[in-house]
N, C-alpha and C. Protein backbone atom coordinates (compact mmCIF):
# COMPACT_ATOMS: atom_id res chain seq x y z
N UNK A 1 -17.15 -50.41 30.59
CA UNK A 1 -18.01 -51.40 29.97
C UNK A 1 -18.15 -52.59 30.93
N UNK A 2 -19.65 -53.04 31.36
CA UNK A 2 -19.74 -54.07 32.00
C UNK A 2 -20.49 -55.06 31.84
N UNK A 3 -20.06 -56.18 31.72
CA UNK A 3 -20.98 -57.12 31.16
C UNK A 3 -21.27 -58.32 32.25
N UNK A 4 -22.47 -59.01 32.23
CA UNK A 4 -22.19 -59.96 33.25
C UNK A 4 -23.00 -61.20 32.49
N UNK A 5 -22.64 -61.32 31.41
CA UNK A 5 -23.67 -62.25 29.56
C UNK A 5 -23.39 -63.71 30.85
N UNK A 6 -21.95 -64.04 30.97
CA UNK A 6 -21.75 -65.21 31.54
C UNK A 6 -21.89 -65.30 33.18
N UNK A 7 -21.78 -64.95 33.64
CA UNK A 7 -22.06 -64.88 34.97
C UNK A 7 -23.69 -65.44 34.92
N UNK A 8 -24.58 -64.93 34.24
CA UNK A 8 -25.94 -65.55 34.47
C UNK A 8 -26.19 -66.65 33.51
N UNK A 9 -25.58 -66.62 32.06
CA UNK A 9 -25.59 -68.23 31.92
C UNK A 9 -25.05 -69.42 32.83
N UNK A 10 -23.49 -69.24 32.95
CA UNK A 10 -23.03 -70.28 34.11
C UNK A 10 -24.03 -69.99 35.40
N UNK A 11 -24.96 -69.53 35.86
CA UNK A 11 -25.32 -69.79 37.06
C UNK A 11 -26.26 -70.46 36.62
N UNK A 12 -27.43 -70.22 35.20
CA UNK A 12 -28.33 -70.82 34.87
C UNK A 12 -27.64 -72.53 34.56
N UNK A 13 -26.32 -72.68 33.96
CA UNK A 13 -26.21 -73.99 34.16
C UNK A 13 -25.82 -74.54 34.92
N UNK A 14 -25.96 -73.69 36.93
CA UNK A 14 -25.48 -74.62 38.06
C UNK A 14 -27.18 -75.07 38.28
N UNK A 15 -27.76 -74.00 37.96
CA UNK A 15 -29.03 -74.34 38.31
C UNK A 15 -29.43 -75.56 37.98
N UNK A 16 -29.78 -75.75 36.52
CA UNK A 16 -30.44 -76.99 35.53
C UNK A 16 -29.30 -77.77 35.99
N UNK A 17 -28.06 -78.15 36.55
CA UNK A 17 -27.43 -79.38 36.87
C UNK A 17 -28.05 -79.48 38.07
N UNK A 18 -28.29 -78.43 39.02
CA UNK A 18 -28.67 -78.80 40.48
C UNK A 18 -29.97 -79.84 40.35
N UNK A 19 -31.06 -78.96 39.32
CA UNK A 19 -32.50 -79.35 39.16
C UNK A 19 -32.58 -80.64 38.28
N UNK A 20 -31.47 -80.77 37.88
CA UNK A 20 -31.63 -82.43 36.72
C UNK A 20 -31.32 -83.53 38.01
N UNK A 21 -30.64 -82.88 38.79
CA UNK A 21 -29.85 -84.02 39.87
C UNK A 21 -31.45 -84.06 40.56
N UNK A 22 -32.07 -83.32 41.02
CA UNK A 22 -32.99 -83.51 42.08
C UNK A 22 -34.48 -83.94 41.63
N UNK A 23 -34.73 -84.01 40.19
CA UNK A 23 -35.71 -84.62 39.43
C UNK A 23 -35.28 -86.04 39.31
N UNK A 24 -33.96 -86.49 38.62
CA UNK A 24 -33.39 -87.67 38.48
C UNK A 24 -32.55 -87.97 39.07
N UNK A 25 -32.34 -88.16 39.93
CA UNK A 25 -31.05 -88.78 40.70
C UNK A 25 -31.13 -90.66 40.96
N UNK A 26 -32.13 -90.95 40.44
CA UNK A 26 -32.48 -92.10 40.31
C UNK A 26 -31.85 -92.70 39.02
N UNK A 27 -31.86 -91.81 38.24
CA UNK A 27 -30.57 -92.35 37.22
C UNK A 27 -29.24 -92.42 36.99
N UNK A 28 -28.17 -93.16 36.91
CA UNK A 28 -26.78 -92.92 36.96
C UNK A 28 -26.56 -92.23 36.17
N UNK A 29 -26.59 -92.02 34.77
CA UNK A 29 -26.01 -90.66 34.33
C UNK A 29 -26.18 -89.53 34.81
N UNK A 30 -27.66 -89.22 35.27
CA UNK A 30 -27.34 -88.00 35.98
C UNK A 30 -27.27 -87.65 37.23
N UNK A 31 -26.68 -89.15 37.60
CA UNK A 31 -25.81 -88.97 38.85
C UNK A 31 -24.66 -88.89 38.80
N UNK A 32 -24.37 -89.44 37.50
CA UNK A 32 -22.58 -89.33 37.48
C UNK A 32 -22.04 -87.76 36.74
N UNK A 33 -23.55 -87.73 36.06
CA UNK A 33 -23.06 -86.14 35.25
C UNK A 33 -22.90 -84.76 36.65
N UNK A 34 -23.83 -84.79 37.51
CA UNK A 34 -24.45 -83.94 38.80
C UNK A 34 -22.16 -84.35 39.14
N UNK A 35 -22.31 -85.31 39.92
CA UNK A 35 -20.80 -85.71 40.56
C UNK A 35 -20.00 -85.09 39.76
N UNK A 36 -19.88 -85.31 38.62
CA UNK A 36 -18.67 -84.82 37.42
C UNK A 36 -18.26 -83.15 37.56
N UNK A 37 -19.26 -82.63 37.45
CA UNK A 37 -19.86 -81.63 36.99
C UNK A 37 -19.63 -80.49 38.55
N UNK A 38 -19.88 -80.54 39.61
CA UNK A 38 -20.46 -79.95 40.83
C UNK A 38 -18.87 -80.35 41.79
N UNK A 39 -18.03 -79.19 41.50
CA UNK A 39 -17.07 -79.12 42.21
C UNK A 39 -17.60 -79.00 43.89
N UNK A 40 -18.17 -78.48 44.44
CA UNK A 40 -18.87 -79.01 45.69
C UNK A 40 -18.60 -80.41 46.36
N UNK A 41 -19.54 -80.82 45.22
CA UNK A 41 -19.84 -82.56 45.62
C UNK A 41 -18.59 -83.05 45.55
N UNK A 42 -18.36 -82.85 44.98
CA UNK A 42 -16.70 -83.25 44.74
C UNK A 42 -15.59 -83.79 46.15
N UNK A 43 -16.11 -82.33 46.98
CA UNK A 43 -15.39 -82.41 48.36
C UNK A 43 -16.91 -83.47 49.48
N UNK A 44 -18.05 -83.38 49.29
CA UNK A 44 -18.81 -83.43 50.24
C UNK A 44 -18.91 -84.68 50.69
N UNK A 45 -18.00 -85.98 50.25
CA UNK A 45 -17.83 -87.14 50.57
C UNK A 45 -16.81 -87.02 51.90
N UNK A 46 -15.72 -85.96 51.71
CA UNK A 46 -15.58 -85.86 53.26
C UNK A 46 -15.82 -85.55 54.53
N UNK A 47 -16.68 -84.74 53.97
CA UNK A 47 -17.79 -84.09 55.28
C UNK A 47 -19.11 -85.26 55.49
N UNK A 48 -19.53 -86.08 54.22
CA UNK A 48 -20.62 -86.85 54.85
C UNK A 48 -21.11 -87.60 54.50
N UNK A 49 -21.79 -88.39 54.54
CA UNK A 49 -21.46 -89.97 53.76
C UNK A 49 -22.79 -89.36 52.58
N UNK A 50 -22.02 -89.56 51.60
CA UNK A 50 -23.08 -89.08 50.15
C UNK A 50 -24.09 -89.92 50.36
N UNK A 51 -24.36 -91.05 50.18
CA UNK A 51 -24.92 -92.28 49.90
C UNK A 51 -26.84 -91.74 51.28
N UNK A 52 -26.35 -91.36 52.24
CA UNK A 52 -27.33 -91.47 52.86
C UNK A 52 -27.55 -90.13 53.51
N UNK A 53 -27.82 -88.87 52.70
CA UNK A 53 -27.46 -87.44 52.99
C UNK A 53 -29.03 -86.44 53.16
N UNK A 54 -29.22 -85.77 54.35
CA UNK A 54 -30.17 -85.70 54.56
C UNK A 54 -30.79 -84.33 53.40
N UNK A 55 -31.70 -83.99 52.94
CA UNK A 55 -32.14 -82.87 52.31
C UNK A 55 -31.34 -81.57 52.87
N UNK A 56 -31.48 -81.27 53.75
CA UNK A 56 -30.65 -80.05 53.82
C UNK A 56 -29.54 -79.97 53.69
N UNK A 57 -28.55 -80.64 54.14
CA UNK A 57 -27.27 -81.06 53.39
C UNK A 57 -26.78 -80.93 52.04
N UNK A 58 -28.14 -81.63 51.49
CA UNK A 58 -28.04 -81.65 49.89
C UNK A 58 -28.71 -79.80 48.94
N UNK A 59 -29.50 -79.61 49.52
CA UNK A 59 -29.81 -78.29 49.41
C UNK A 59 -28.19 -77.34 49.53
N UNK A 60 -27.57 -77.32 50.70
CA UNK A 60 -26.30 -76.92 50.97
C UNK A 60 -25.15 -77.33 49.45
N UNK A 61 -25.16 -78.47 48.78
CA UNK A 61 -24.11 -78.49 48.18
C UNK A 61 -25.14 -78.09 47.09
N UNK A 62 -26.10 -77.94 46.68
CA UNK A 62 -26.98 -77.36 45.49
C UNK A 62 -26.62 -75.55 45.46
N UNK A 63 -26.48 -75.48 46.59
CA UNK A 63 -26.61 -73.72 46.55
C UNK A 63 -24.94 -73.55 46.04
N UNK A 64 -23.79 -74.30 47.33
CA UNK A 64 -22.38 -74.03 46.95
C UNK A 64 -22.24 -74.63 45.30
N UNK A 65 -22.91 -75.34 44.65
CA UNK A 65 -22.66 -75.83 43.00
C UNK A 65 -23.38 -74.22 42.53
N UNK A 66 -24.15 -74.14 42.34
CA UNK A 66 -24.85 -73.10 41.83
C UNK A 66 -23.97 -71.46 42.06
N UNK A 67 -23.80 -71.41 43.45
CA UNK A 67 -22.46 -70.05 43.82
C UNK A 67 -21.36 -70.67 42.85
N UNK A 68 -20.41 -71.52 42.79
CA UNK A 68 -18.98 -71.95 42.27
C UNK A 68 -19.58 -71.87 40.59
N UNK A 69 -20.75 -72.32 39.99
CA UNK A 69 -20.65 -71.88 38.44
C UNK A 69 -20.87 -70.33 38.14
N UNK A 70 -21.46 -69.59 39.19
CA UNK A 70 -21.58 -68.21 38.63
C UNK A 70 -20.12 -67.64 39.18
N UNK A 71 -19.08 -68.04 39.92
CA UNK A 71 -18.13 -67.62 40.50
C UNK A 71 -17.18 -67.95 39.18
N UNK A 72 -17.37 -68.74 38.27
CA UNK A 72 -16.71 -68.85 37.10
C UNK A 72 -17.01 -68.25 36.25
N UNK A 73 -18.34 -67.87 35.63
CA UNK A 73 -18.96 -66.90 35.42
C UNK A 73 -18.42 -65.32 35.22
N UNK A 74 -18.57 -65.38 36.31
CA UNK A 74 -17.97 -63.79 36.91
C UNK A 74 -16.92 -63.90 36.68
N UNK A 75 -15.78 -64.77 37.19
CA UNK A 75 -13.98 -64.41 36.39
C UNK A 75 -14.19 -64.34 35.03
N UNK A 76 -14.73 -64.78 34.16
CA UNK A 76 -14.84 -65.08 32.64
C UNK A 76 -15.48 -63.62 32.45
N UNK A 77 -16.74 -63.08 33.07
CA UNK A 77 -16.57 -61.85 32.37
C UNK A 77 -15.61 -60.67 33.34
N UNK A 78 -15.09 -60.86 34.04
CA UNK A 78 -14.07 -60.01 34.80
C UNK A 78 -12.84 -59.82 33.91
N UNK A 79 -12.02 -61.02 33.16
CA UNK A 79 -11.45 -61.11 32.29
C UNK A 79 -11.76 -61.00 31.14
N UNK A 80 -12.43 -60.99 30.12
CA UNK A 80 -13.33 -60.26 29.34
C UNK A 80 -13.51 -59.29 29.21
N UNK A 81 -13.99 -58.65 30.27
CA UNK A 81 -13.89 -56.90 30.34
C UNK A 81 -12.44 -56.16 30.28
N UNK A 82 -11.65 -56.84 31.39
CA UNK A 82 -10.36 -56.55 31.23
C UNK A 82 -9.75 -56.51 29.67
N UNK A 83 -9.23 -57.50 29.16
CA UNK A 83 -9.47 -57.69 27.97
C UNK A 83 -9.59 -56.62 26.91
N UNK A 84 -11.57 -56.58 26.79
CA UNK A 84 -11.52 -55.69 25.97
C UNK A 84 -10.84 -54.05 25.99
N UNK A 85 -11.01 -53.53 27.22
CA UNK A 85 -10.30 -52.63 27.97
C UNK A 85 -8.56 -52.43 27.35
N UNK A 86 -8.02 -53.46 27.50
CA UNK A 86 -6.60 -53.43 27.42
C UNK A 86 -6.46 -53.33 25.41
N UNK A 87 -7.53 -53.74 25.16
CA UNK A 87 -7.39 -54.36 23.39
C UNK A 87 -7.97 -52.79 22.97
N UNK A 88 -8.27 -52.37 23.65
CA UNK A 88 -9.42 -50.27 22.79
C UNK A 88 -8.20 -49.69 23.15
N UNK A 89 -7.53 -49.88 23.98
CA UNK A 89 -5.91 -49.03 24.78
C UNK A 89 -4.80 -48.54 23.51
């Protein structure tokens, strides 16, 4: 049995955080929600000064946010499957 239900929701919500950040980023909440939220960004203050970051850069931590929520995703239904597997046993 294989399911992947979460794997494409969590990626759909790295997406809509990536795409709320890049419509509004002019607003602090969803600049502070995008920061909160985007284990990426999280690290990318040491690699480069956030504040003045060129588009591709930022494209770069949009794609690694978007990979890291479906990478949660995927353990959640990896474990899940497991799971049910061990629970029919």
């Amino acid at each position: 049995m294989k399911t992947t239900t979460f794997t494409w929701l969590f990626t759909f919500i790295g997406a809509a955080l990536c795409l709320m950040h890049y419509l509004f980023h002019d607003h602090d909440a969803f600049y502070m929600i995008f920061y909160a939220l985007s284990v990426p960004a999280w690290f990318a203050s040491t690699f480069t000064d956030i504040y003045e970051i060129s588009m591709f850069r930022m494209l770069i931590i949009y794609a690694l946010t978007i990979a890291s929520w479906s990478l949660v995703g995927y353990v959640i239904d990896r474990y899940s499957v497991s799971y049910r597997n061990n629970r029919a046993d």
